[in-house]
N, C-alpha and C. Protein backbone atom coordinates (compact mmCIF):
# COMPACT_ATOMS: atom_id res chain seq x y z
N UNK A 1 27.99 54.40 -40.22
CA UNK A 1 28.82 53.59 -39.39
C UNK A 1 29.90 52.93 -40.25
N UNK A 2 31.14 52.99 -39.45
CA UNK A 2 32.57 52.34 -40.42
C UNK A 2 32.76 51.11 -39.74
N UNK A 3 33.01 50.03 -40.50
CA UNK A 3 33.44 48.20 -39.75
C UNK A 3 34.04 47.89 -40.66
N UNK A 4 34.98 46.71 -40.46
CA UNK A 4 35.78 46.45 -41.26
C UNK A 4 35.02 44.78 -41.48
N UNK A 5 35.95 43.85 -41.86
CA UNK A 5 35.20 42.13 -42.57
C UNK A 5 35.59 42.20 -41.19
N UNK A 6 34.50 41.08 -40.44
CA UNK A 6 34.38 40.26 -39.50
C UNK A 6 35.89 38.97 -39.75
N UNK A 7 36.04 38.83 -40.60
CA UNK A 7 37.04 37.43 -41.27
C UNK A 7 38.05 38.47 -40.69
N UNK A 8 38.59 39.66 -40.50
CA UNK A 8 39.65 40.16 -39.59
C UNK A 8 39.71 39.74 -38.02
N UNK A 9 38.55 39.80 -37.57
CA UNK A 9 38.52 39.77 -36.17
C UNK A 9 38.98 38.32 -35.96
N UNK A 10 38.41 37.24 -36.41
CA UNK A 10 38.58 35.96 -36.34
C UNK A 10 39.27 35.23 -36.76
N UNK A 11 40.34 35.85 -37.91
CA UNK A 11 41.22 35.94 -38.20
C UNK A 11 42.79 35.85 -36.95
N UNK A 12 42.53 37.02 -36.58
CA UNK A 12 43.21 37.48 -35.58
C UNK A 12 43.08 36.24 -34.29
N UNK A 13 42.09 35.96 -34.07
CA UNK A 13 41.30 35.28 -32.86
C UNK A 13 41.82 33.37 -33.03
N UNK A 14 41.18 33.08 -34.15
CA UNK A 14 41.74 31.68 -34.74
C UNK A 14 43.09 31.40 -34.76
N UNK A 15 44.40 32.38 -35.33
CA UNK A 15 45.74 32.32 -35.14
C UNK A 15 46.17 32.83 -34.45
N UNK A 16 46.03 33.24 -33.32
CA UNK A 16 46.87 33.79 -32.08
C UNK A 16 46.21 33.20 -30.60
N UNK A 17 44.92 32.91 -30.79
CA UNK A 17 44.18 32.21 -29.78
C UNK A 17 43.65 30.57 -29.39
N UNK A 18 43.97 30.27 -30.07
CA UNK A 18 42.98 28.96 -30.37
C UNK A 18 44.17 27.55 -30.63
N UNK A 19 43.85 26.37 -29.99
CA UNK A 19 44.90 25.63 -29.97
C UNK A 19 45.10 25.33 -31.38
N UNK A 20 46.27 24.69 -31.96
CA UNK A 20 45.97 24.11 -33.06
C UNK A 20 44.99 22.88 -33.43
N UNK A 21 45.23 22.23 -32.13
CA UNK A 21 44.32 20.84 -32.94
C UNK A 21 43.07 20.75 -32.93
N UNK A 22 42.52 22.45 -32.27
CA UNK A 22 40.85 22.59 -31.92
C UNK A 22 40.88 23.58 -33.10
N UNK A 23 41.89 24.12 -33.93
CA UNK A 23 41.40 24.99 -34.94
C UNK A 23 41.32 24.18 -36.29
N UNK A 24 42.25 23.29 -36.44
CA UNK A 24 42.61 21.97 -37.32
C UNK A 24 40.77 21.26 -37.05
N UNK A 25 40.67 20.63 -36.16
CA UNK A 25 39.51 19.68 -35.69
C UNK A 25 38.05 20.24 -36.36
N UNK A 26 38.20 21.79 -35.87
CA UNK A 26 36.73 22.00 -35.65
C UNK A 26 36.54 23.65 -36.40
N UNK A 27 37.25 23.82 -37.85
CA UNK A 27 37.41 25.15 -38.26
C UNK A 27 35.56 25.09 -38.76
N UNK A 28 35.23 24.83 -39.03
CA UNK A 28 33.82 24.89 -40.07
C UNK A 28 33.02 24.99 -38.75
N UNK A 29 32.88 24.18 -37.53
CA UNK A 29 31.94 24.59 -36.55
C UNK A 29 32.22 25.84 -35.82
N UNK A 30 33.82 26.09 -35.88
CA UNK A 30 33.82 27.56 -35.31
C UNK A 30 33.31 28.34 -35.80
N UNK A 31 33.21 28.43 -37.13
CA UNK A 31 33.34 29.75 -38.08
C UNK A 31 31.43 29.56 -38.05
N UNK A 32 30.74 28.78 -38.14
CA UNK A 32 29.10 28.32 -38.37
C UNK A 32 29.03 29.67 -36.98
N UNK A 33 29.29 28.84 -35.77
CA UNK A 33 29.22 29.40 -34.67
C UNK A 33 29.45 30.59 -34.20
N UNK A 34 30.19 31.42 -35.35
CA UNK A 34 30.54 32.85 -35.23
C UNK A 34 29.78 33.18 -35.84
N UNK A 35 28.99 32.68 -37.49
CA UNK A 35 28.37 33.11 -38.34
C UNK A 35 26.67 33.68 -37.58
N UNK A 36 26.50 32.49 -36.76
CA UNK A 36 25.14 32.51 -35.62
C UNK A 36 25.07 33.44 -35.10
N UNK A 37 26.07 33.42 -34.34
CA UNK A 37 26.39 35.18 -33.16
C UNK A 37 26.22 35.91 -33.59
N UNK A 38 27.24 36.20 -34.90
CA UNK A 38 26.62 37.61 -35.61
C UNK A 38 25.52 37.87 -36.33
N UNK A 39 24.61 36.82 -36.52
CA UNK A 39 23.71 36.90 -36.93
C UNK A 39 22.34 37.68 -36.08
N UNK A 40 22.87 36.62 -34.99
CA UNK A 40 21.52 37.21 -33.80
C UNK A 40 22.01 38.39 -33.95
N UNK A 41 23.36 38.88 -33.28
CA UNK A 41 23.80 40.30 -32.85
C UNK A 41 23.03 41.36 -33.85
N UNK A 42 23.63 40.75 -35.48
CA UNK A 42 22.95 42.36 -36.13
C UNK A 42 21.84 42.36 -36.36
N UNK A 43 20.75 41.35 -36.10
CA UNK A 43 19.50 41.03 -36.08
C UNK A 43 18.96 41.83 -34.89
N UNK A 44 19.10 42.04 -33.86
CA UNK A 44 18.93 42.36 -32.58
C UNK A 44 19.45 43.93 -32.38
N UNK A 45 20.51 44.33 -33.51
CA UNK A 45 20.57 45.44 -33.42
C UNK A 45 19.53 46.53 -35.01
N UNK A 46 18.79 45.36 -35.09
CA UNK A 46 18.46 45.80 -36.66
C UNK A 46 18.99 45.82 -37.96
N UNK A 47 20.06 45.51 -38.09
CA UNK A 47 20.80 44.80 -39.06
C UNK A 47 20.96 44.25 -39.73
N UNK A 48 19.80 42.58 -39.36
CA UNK A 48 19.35 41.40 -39.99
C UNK A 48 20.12 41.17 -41.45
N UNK A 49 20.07 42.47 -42.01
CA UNK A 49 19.97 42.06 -43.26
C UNK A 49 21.53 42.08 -43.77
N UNK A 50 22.27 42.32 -43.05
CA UNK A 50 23.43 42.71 -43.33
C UNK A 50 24.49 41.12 -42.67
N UNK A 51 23.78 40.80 -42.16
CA UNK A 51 24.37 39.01 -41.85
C UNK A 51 24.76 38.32 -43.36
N UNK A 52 26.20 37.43 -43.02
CA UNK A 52 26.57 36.48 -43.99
C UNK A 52 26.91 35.25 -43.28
N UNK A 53 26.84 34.83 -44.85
CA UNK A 53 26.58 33.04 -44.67
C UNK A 53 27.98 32.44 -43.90
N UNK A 54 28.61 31.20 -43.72
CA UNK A 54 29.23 30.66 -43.04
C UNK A 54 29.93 30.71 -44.52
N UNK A 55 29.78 30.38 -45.98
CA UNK A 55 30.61 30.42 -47.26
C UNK A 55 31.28 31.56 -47.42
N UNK A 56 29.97 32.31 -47.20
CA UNK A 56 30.88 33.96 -47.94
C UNK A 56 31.93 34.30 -46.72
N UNK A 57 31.99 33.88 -45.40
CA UNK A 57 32.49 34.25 -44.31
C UNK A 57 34.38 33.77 -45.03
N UNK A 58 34.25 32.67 -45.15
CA UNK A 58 35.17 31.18 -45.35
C UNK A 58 35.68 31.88 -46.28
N UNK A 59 34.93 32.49 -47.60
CA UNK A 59 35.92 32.96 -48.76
C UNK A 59 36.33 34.09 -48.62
N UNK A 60 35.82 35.10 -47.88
CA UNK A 60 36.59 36.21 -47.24
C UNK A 60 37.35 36.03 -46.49
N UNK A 61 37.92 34.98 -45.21
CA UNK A 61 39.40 34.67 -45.05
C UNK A 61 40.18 33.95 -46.13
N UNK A 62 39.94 33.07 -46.74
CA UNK A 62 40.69 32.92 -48.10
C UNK A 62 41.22 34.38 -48.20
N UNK A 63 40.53 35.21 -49.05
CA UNK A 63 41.01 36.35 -49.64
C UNK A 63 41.94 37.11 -48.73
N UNK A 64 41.83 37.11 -47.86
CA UNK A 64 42.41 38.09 -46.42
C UNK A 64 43.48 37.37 -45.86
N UNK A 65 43.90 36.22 -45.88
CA UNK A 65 44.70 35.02 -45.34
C UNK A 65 46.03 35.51 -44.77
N UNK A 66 46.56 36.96 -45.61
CA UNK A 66 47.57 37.37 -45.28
C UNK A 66 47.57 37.93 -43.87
N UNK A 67 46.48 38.39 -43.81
CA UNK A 67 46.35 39.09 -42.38
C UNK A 67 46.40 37.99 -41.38
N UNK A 68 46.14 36.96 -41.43
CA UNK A 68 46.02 35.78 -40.02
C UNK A 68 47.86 35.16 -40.36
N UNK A 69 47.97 35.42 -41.49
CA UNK A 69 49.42 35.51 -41.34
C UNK A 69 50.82 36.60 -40.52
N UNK A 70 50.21 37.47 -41.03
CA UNK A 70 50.76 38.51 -40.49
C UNK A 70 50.89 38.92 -38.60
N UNK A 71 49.19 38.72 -38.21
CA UNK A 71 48.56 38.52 -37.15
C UNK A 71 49.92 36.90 -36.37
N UNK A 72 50.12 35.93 -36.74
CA UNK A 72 50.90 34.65 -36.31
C UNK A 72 52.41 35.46 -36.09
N UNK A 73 52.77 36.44 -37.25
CA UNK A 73 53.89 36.68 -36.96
C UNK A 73 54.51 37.35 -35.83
N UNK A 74 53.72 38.63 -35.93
CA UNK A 74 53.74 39.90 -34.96
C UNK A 74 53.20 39.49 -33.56
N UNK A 75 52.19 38.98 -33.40
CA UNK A 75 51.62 38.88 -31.78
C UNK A 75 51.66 37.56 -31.70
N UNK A 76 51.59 36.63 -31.96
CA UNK A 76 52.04 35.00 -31.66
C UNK A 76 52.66 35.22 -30.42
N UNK A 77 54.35 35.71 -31.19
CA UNK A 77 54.92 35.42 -30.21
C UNK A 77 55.46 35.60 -28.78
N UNK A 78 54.31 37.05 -28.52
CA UNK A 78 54.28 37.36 -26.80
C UNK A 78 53.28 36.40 -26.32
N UNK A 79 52.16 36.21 -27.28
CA UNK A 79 50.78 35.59 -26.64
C UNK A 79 51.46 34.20 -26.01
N UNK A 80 52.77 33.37 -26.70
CA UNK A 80 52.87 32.17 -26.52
C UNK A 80 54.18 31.92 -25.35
N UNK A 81 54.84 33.24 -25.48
CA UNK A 81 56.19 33.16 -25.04
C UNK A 81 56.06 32.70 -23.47
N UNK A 82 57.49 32.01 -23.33
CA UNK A 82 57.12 31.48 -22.06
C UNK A 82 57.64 32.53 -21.05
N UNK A 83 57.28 32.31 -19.75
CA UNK A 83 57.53 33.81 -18.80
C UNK A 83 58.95 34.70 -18.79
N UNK A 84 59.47 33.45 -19.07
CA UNK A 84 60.99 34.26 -19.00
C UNK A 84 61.38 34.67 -20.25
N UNK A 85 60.70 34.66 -20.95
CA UNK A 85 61.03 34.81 -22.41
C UNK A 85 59.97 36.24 -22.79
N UNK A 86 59.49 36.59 -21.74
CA UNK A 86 58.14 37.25 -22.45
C UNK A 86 58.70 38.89 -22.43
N UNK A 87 57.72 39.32 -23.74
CA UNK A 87 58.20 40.80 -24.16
C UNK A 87 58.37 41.79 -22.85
N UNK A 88 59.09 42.15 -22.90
CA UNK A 88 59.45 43.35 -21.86
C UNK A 88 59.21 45.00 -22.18
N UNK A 89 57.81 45.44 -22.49
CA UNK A 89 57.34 46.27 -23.17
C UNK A 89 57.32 47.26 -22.62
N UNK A 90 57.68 47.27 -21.12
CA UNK A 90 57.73 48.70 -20.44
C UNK A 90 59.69 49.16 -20.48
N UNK A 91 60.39 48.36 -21.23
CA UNK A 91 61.58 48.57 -21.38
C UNK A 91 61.66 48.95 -22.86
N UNK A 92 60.80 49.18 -23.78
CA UNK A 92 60.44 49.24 -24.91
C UNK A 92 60.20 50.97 -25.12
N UNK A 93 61.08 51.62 -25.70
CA UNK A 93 61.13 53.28 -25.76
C UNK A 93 60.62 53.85 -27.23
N UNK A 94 60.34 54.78 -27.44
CA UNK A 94 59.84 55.33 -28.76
C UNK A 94 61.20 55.21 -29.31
N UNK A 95 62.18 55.91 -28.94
CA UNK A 95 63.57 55.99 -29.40
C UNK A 95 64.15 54.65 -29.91
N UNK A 96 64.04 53.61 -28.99
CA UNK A 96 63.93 52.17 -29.33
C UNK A 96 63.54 52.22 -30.60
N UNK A 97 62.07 51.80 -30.90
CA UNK A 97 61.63 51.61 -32.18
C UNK A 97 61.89 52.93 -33.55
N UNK A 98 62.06 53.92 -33.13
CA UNK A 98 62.52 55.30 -34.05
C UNK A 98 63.35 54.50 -34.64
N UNK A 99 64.77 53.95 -33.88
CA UNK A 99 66.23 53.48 -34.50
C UNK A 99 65.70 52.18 -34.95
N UNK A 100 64.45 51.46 -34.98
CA UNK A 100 64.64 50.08 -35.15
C UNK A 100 65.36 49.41 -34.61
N UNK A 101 65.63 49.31 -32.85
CA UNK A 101 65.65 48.45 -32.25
C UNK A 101 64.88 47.89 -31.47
N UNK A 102 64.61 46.63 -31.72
CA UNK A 102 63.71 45.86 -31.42
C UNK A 102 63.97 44.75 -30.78
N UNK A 103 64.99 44.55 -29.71
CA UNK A 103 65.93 43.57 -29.05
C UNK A 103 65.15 43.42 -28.30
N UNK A 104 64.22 43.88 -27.37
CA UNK A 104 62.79 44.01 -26.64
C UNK A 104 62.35 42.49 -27.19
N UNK A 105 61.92 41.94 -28.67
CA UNK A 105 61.26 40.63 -29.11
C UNK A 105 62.00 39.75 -28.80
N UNK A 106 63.47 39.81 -29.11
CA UNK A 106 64.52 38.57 -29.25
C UNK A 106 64.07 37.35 -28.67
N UNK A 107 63.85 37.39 -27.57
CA UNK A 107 63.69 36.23 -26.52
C UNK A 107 62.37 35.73 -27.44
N UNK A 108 61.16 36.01 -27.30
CA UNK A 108 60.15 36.14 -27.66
C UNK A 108 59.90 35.20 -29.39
N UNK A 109 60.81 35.90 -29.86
CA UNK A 109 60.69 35.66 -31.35
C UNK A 109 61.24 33.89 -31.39
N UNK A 110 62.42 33.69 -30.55
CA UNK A 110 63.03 33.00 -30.89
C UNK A 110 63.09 31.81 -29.60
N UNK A 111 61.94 32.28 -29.34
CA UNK A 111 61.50 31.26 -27.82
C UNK A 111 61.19 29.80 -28.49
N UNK A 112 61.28 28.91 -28.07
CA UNK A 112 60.97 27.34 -28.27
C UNK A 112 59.50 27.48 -28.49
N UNK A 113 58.45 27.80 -27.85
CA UNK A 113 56.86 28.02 -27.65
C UNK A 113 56.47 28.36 -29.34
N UNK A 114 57.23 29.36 -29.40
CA UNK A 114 57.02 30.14 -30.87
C UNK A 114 57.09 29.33 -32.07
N UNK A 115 58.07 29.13 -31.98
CA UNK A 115 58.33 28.15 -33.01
C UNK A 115 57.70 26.88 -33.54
N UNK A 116 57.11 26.12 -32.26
CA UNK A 116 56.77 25.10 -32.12
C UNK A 116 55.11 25.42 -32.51
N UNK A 117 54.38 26.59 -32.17
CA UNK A 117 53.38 27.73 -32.86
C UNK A 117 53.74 27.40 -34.68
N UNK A 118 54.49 28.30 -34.79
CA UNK A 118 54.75 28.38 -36.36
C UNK A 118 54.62 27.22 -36.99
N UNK A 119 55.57 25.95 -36.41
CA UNK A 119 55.45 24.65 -37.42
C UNK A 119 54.19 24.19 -37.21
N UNK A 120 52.93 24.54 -36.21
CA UNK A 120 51.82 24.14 -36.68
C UNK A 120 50.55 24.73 -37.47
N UNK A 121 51.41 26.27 -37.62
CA UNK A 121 50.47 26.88 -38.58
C UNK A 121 50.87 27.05 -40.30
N UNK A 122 52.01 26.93 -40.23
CA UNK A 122 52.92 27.30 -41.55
C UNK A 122 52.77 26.15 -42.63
N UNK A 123 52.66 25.52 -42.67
CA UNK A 123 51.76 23.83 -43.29
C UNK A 123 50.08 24.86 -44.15
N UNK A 124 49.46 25.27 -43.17
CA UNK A 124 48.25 25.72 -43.59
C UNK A 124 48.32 26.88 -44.23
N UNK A 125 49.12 27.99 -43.98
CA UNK A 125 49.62 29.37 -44.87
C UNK A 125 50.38 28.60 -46.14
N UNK A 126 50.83 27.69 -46.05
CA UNK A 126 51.84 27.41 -47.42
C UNK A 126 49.95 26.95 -48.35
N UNK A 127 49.59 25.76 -47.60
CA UNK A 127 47.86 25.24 -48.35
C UNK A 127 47.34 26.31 -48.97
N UNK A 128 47.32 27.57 -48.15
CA UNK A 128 46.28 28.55 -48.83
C UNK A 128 46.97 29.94 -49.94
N UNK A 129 48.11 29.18 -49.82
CA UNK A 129 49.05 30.12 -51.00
C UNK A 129 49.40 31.48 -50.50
N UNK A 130 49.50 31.50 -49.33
CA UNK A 130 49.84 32.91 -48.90
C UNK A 130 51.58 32.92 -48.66
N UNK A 131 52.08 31.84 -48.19
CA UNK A 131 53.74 31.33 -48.27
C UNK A 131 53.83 30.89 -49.67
């Protein structure tokens, strides 16, 4: 069986999902609380042994940090955009992206929502040395 670090999924999940001041507030009980789940889960699937701690979890996003960066950049800003602003993806052509046009985000990228996103995560990417 192929899986990748769990610290991807939640990764992904923590910066594109999750308010700031409940990811700010309560990062160590989320991450405990994910550590649990997967614990039962690969326990329950026979696995047991293949469970990690809530530390080793924590220092594998350290190491990975770029990705919850990357993850803020790219999908942030449909997840946040406001309706009239939001990606228009069925106007979005292969040919489009072939030439690298990507006028499809504009609104999106440069929506008020977004931004106001970024200045509360970009403080914490600069902390963990990934900016």
């Amino acid at each position: 069986m192929r899986y990748a670090s769990p610290s991807l999924d939640l990764q992904y999940f923590l910066y594109t999902s999750v308010q700031a001041d409940v990811r700010e507030q309560h990062w160590r009980a989320l991450l405990d609380t994910y550590v649990d789940q997967l614990r039962e889960t690969l326990t329950a699937l026979g696995h047991g042994d293949k469970a990690i701690t809530t530390d080793a979890l924590q220092e594998d996003m350290d190491r990975r940090a770029s990705f919850g960066l990357v993850s803020s950049f790219t999908v942030l800003c449909a997840i946040v955009a406001d309706p009239s602003d939001a990606i228009a993806l069925d106007q979005l052509t292969k040919e489009d992206m072939e030439k690298g046009d990507v006028s499809v985000f504009e609104k999106a990228v440069s929506g008020k929502r977004f931004h106001l996103a970024l200045q509360k995560l970009l403080p914490m990417f600069v902390k963990k040395n990934v900016l």
